[in-house]
C-alpha atoms as a PDB file:
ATOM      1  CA  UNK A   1       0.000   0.000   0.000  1.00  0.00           C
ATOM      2  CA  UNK A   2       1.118   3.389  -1.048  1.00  0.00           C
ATOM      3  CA  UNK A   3       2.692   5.545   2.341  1.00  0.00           C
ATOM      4  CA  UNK A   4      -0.212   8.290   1.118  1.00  0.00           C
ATOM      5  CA  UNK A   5      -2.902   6.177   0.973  1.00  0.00           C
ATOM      6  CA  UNK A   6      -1.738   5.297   4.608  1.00  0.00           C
ATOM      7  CA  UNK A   7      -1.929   8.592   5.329  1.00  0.00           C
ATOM      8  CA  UNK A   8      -4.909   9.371   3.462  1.00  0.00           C
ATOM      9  CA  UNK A   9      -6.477   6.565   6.176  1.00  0.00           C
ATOM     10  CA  UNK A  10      -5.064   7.710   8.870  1.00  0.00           C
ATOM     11  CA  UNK A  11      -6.440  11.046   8.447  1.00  0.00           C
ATOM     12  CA  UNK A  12     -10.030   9.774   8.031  1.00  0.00           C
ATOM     13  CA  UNK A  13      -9.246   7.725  10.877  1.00  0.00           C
ATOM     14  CA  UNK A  14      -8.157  10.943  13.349  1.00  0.00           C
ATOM     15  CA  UNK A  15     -11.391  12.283  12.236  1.00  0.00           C
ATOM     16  CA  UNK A  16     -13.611   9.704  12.645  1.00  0.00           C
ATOM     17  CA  UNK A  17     -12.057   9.333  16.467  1.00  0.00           C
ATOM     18  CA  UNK A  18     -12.197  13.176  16.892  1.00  0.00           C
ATOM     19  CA  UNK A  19     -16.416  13.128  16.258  1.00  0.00           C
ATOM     20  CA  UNK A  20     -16.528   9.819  18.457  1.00  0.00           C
ATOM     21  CA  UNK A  21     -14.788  11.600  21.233  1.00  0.00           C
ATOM     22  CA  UNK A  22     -17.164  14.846  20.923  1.00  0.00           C
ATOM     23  CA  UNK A  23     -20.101  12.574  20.810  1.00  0.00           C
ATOM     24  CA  UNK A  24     -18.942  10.804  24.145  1.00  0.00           C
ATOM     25  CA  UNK A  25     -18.724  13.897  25.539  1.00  0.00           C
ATOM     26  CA  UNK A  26     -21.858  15.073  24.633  1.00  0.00           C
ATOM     27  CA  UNK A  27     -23.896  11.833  25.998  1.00  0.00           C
ATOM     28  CA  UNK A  28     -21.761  12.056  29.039  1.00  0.00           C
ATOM     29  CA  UNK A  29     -23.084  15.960  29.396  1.00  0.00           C
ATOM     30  CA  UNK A  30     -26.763  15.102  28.130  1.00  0.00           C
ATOM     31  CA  UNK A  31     -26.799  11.679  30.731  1.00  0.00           C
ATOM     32  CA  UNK A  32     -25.580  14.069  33.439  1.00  0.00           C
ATOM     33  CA  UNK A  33     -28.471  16.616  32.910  1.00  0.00           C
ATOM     34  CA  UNK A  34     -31.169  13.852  32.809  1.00  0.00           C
ATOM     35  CA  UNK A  35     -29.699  12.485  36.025  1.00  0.00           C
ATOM     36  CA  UNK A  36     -30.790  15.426  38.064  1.00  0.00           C
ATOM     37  CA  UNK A  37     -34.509  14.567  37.333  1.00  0.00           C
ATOM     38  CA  UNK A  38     -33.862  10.959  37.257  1.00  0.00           C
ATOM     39  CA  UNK A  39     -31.764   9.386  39.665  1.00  0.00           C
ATOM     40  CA  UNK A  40     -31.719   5.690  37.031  1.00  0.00           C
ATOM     41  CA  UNK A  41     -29.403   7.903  34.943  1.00  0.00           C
ATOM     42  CA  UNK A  42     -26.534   8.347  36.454  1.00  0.00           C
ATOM     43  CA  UNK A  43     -26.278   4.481  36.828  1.00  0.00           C
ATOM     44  CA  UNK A  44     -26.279   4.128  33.274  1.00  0.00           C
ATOM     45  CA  UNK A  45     -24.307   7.080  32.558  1.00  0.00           C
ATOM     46  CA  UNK A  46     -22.508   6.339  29.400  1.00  0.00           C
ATOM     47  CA  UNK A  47     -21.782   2.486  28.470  1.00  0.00           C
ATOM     48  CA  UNK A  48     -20.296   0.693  32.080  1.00  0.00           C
ATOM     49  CA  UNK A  49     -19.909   4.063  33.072  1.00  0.00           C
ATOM     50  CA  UNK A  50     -21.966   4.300  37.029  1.00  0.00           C
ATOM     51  CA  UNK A  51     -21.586   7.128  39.115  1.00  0.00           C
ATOM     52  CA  UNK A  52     -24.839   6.583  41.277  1.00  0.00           C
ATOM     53  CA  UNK A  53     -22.672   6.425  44.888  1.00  0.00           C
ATOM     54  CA  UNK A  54     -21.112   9.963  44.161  1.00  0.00           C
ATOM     55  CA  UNK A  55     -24.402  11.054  43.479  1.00  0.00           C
ATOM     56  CA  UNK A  56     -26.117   9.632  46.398  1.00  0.00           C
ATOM     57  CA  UNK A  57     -23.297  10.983  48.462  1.00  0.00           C
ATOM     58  CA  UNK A  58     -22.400  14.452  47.462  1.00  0.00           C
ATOM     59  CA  UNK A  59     -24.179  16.443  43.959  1.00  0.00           C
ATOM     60  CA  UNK A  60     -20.756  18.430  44.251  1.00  0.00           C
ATOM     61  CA  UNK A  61     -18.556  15.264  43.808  1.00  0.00           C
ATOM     62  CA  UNK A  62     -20.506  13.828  41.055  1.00  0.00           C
ATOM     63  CA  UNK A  63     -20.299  17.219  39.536  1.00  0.00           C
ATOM     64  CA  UNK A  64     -16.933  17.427  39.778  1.00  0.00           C
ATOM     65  CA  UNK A  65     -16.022  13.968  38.397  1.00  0.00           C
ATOM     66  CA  UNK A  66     -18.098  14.067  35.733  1.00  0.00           C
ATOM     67  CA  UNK A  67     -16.909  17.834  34.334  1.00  0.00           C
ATOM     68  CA  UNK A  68     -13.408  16.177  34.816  1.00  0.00           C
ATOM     69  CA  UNK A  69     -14.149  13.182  32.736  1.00  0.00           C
ATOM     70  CA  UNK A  70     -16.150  15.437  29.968  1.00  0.00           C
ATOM     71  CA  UNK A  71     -12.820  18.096  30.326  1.00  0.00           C
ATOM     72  CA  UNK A  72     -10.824  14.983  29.475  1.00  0.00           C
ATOM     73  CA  UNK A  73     -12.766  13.490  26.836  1.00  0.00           C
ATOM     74  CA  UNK A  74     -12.844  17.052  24.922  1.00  0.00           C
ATOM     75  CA  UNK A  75      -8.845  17.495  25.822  1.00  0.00           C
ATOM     76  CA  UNK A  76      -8.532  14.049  23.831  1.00  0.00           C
ATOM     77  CA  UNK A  77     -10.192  15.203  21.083  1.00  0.00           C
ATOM     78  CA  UNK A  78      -8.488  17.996  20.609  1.00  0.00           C
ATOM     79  CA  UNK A  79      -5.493  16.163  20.254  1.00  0.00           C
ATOM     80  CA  UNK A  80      -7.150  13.857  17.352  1.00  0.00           C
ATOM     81  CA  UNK A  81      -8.218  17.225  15.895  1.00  0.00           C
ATOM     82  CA  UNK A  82      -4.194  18.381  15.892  1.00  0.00           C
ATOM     83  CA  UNK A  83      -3.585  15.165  14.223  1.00  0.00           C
ATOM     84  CA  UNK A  84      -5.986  15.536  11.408  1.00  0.00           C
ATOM     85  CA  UNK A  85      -4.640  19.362  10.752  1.00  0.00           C
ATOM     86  CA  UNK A  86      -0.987  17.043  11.038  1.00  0.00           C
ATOM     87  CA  UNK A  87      -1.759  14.609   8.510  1.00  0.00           C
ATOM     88  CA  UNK A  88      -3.655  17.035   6.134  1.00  0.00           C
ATOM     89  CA  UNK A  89      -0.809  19.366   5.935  1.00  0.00           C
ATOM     90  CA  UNK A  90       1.996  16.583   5.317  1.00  0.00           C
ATOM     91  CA  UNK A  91       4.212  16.791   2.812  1.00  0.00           C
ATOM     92  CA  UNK A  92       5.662  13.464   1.978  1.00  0.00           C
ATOM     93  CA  UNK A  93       8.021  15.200  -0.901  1.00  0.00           C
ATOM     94  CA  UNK A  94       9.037  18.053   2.056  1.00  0.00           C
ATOM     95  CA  UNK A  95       8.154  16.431   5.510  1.00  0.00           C
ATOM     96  CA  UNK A  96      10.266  18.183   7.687  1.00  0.00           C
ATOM     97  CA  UNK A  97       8.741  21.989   7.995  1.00  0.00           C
ATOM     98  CA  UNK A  98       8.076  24.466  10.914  1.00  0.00           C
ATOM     99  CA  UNK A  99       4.643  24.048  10.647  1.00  0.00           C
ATOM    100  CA  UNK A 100       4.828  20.073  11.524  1.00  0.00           C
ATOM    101  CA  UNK A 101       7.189  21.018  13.758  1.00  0.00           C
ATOM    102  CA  UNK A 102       4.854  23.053  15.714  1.00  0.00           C
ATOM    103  CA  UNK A 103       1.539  20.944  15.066  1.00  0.00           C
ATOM    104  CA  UNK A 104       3.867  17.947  16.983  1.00  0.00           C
ATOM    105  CA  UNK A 105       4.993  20.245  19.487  1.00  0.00           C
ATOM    106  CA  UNK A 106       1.405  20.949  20.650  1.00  0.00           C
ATOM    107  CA  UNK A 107       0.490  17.523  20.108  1.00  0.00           C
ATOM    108  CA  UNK A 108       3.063  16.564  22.788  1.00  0.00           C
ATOM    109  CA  UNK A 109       2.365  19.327  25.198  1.00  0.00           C
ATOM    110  CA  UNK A 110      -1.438  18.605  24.784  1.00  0.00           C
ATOM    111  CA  UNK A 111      -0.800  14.728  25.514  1.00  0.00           C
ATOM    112  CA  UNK A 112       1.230  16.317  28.551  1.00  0.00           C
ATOM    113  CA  UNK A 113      -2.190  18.154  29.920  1.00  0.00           C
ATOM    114  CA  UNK A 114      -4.439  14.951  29.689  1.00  0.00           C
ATOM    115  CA  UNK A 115      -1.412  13.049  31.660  1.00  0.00           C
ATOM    116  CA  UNK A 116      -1.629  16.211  34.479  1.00  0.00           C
ATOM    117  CA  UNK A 117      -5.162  16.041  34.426  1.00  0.00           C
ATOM    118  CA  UNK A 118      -6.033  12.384  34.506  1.00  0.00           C
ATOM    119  CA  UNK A 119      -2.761  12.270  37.560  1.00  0.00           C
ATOM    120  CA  UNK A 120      -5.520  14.673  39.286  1.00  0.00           C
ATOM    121  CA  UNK A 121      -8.746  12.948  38.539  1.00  0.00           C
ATOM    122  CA  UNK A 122      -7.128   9.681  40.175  1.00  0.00           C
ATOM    123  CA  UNK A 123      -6.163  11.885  42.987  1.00  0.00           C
ATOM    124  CA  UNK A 124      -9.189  13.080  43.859  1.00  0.00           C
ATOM    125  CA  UNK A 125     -10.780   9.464  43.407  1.00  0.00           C
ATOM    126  CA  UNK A 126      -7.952   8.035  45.869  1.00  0.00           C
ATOM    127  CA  UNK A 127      -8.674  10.894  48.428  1.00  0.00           C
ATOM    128  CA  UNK A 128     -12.721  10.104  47.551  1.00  0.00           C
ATOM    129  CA  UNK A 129     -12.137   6.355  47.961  1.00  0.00           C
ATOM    130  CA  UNK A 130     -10.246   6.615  51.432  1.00  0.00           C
ATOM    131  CA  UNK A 131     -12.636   9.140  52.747  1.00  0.00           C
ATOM    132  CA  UNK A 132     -15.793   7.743  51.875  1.00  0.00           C
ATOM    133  CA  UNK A 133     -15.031   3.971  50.838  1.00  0.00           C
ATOM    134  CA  UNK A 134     -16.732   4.352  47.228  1.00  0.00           C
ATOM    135  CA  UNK A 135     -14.089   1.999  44.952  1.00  0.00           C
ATOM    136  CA  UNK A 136     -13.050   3.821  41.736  1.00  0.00           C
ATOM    137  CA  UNK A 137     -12.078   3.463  38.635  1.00  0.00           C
ATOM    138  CA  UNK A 138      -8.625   5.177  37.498  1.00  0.00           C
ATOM    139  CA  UNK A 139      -7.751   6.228  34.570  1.00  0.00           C
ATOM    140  CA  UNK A 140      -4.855   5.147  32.698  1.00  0.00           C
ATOM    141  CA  UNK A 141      -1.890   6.744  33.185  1.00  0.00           C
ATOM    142  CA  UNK A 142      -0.013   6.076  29.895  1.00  0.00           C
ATOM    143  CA  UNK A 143      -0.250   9.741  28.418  1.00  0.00           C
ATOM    144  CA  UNK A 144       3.716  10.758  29.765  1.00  0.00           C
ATOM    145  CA  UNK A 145       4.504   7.681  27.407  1.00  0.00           C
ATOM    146  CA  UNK A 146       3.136   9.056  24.427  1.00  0.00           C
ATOM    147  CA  UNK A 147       4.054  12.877  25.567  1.00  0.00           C
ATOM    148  CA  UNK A 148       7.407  11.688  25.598  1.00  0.00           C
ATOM    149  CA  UNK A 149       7.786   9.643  22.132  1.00  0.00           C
ATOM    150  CA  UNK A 150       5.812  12.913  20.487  1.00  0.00           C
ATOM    151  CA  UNK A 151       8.326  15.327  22.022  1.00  0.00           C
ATOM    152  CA  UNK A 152      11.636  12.900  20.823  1.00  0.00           C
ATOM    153  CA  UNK A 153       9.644  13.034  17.400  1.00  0.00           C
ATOM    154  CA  UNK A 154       9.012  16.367  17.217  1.00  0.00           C
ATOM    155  CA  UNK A 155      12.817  16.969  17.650  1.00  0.00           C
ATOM    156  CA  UNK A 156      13.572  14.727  15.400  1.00  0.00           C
ATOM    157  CA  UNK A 157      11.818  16.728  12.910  1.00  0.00           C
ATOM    158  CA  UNK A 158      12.856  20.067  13.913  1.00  0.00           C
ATOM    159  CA  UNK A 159      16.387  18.803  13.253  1.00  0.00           C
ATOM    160  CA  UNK A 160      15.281  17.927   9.999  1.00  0.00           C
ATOM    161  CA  UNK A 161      14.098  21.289   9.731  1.00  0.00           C
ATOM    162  CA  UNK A 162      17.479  22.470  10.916  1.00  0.00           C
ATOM    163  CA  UNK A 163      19.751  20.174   8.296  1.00  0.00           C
ATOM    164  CA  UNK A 164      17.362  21.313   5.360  1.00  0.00           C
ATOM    165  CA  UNK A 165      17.715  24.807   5.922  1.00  0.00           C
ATOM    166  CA  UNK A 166      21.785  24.552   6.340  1.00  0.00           C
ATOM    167  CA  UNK A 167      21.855  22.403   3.420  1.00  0.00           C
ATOM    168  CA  UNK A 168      19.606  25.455   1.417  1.00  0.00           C
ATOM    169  CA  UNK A 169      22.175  27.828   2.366  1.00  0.00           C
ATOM    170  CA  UNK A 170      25.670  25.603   0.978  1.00  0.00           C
ATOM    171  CA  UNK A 171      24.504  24.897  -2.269  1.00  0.00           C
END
């Protein structure tokens, strides 16, 4: 298969996971409304999703948790929206340019928010779960692994930048 045909899939691909991540956000947001009327709701908040003790034991906490997850959720799709602007914008004749440079760049220090973020979600479930003996679900705490292998790319890249333009100015 042709490397821009790859990347013609790939971009339909970062799309397609960019609307699936708004829509989980929204049914997340819509569940959480309904659940003020009707307590079934926030059982069955989104797929396994069931946040029914926070809600019996504090509207604040439940609040909290789910703005955090929906904050989260939208913080992940903006990172699959960077990665469609990435892969539209390649150049496979002239990959290495500022502007990928830059789209990686924020790529990585995006990744680097949903790590700091989802490190204080778990937190605050830890500090829920010892103060009020609710068990919780954490959230996985890969994100500094993929910050980091963005960032080493993204250098990567900007030394490619680098090279090009020094090799630009000796011919």
């Amino acid at each position: 298969m042709k490397t821009q045909t790859i990347l013609s899939i790939m971009h339909f691909l970062a799309w397609f996971v960019f609307i699936a991540l708004l829509i989980k956000a929204g049914a997340i947001l819509t569940t959480y409304i309904i659940s003020w009327f009707n307590d079934i709701a926030a059982e069955k908040m989104y797929f396994d999703l069931d946040l029914s003790m926070y809600k019996a034991y504090s509207s604040i906490h439940y609040s909290f948790i789910v703005f955090n997850k929906v904050v989260l959720i939208i913080a992940q799709a903006y990172v699959a929206l960077l990665m469609t602007d990435l892969l539209k914008g390649f150049n496979l004749t002239n990959p290495f340019n500022n502007s990928t440079v830059r789209l990686m760049e924020k790529i990585c220090f995006s990744i680097l928010v949903i790590w700091a973020l989802s490190i204080l979600h778990n937190a605050y479930l830890k500090a829920l779960e010892n103060a009020i003996g609710i068990s919780a679900e954490y959230l996985d705490g890969s994100y500094l692994l993929w910050s980091a292998l963005v960032y080493v790319l993204a250098q990567v890249f900007k030394r490619g930048v680098e090279i090009q333009t020094e090799n630009q100015y000796t011919i």
